[in-house]
Protein backbone atom coordinates (compact mmCIF):
# COMPACT_ATOMS: atom_id res chain seq x y z
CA UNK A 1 1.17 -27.44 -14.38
CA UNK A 2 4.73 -25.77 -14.22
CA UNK A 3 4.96 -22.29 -15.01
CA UNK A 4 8.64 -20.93 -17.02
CA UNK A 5 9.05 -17.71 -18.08
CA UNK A 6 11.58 -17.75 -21.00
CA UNK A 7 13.27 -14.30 -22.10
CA UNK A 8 14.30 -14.56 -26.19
CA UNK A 9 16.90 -11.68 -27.01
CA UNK A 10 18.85 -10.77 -29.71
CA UNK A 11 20.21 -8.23 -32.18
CA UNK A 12 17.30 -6.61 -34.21
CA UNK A 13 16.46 -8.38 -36.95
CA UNK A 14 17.49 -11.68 -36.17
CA UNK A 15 14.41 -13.19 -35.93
CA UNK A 16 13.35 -13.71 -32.41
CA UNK A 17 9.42 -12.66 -33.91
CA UNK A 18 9.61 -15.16 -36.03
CA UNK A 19 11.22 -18.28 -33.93
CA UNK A 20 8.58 -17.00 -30.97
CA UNK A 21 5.88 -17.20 -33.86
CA UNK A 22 6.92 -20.76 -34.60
CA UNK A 23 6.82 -21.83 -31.21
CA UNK A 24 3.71 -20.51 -29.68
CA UNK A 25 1.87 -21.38 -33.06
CA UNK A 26 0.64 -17.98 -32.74
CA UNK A 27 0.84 -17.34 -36.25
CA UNK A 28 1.75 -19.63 -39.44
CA UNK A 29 4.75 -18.44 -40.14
CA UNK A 30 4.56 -19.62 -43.51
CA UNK A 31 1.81 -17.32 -44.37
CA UNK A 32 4.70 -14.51 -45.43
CA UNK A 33 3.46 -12.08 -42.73
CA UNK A 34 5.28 -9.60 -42.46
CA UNK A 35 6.82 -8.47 -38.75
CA UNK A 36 7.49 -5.62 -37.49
CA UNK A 37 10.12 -4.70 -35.46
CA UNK A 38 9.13 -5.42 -31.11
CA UNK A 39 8.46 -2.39 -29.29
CA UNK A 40 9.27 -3.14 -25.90
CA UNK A 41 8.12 -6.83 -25.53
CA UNK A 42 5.91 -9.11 -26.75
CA UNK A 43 4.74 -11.88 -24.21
CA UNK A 44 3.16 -15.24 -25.97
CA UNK A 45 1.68 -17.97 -23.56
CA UNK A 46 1.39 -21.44 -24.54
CA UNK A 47 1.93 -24.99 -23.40
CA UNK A 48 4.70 -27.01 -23.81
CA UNK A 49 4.21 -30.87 -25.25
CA UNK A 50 4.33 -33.64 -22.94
CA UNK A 51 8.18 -33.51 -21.34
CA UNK A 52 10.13 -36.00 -20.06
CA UNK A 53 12.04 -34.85 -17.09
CA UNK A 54 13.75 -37.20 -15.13
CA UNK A 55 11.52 -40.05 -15.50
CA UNK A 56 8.24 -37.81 -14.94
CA UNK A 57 5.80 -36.67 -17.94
CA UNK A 58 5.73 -33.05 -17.04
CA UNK A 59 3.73 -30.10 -19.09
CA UNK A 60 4.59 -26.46 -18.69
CA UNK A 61 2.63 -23.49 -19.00
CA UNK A 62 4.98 -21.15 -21.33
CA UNK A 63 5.30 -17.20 -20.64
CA UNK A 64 7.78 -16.67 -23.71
CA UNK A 65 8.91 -12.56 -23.49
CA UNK A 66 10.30 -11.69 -26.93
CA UNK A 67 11.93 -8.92 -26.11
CA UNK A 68 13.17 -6.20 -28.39
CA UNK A 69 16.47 -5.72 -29.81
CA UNK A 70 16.95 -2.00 -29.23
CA UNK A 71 18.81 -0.51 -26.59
CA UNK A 72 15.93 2.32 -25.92
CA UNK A 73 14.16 -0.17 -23.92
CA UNK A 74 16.49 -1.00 -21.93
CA UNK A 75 14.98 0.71 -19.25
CA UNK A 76 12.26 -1.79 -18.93
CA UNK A 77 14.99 -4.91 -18.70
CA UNK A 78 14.65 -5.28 -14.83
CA UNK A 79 10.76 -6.25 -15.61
CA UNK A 80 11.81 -8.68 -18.49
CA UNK A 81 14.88 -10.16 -16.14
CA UNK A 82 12.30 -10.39 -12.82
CA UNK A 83 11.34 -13.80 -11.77
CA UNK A 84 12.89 -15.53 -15.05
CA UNK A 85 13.80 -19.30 -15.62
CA UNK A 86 15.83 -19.36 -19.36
CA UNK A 87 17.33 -16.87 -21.64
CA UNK A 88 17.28 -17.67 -25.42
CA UNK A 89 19.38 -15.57 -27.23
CA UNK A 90 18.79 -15.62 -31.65
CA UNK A 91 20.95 -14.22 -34.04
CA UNK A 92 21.39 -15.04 -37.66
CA UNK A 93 24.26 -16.65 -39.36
CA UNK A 94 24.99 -13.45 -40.75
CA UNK A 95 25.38 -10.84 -37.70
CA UNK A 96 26.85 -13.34 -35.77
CA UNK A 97 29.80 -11.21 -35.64
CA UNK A 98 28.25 -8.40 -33.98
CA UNK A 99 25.98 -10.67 -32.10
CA UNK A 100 28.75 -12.02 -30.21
CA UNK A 101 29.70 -9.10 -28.49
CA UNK A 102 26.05 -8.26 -27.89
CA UNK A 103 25.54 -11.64 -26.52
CA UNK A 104 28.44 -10.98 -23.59
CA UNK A 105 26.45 -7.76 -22.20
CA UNK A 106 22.90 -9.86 -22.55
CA UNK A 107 24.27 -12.70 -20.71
CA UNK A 108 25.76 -10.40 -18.10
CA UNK A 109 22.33 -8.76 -17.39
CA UNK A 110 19.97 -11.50 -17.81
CA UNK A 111 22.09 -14.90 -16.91
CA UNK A 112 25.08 -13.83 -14.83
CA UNK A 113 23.61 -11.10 -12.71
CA UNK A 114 20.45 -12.67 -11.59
CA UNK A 115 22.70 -16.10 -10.90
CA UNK A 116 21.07 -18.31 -13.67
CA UNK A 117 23.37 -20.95 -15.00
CA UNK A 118 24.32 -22.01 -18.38
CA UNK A 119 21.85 -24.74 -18.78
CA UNK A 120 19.04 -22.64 -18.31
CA UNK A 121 20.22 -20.76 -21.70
CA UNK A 122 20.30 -21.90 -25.70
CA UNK A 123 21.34 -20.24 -28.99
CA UNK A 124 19.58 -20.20 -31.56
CA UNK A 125 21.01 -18.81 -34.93
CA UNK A 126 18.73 -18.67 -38.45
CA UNK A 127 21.60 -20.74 -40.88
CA UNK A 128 21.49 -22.47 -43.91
CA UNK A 129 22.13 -25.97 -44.34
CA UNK A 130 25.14 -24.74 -46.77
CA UNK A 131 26.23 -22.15 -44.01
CA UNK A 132 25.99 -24.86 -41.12
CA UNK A 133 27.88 -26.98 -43.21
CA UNK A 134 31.13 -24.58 -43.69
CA UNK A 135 30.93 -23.21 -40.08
CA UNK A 136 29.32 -23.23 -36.99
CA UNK A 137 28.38 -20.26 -35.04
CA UNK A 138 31.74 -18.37 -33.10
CA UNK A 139 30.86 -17.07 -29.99
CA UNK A 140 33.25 -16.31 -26.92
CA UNK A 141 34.03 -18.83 -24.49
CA UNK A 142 31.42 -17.63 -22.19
CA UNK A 143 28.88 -19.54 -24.68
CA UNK A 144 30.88 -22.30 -24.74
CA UNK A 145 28.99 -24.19 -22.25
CA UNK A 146 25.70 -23.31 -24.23
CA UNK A 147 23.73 -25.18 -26.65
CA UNK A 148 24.21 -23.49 -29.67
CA UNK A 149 21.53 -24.74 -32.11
CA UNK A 150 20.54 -24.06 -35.94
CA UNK A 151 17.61 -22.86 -36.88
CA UNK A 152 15.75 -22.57 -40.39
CA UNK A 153 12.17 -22.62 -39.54
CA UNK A 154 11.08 -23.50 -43.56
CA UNK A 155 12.98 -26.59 -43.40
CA UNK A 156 13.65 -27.57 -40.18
CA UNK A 157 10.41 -26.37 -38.08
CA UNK A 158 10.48 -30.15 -36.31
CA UNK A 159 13.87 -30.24 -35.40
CA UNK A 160 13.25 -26.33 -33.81
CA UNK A 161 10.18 -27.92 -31.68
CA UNK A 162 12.18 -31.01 -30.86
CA UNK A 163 15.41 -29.04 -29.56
CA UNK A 164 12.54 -26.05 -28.09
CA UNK A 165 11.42 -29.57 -26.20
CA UNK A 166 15.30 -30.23 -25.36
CA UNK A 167 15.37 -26.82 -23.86
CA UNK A 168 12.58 -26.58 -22.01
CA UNK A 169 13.79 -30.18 -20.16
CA UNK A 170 17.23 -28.18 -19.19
CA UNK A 171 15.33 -25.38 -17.60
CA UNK A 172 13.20 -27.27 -15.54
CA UNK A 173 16.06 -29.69 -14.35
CA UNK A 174 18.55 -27.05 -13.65
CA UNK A 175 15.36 -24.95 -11.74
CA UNK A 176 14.55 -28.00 -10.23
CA UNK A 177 17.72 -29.93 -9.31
């Protein structure tokens, strides 16, 4: 089985917990737990659903870092960046503002720096379906060859697996070309 190890970063707040919750099925994230903020990192390990890559049925063994928002650990982001396949970077709708120019020094450290490329990242951003509907997320143009998906895990937890899925087939294409 294919091993990734997937980095999720973000502003505080924005809900990486929760989306890394979701995904791992760790928790039901319906359950109203409450989360506390990440101290350092969080690593969840699961396995991906049956993938289609190029033809092949492929399953992945998922090391998923949810790594904390706050700059006083970012002495420990050479151990988070080391060895790493994706970067998914999670904001909300609502901080997308200051995410943006958070985003440019994450994707410096984690994506340019260590020479990953654009397909091996994804946005995800916690929206409405009003809010998707009057905008979509406004990043800089170094995102603009990122997926930039929506995410509202209480009404749209298949679509998050399905484009998780969607990823997870980038990342092993672009690792594996």
């Amino acid at each position: 089985m294919l091993k990734l190890k997937l980095l999720m970063v973000g502003l505080p707040g924005s809900g990486k917990t929760a989306i890394a919750n979701f995904l791992s099925e760790c928790v039901d994230v319906e359950s109203g737990i409450e989360i506390q903020p990440t101290h350092g990192a969080r690593l969840l390990e699961f396995d991906s659903p049956s993938l289609n890559v190029n033809g092949s049925q492929i399953k992945a063994e998922i090391e998923l870092w949810d790594c904390s928002g706050d700059h006083r650990y970012e002495s420990c982001w050479p151990a988070f960046r080391s060895n790493t396949q994706g970067v998914i970077f999670v904001c909300s709708f609502n901080n997308a503002l200051n995410a943006a120019r958070e985003f440019e020094l994450l994707y410096d450290y984690f994506v340019s720096q260590p020479g990953l490329s654009p397909k091996q990242c994804v946005v995800f951003y916690y929206t409405t379906e009003i809010q998707q509907q009057a905008k979509g997320l406004r990043l800089s143009s170094t995102f603009g060859k990122i997926s930039q998906v929506p995410v509202n895990i209480m009404d749209g937890g298949n679509k998050l697996r399905s484009d998780f899925s969607n990823y997870l087939v980038s990342v092993i294409s672009s690792s594996n070309p």
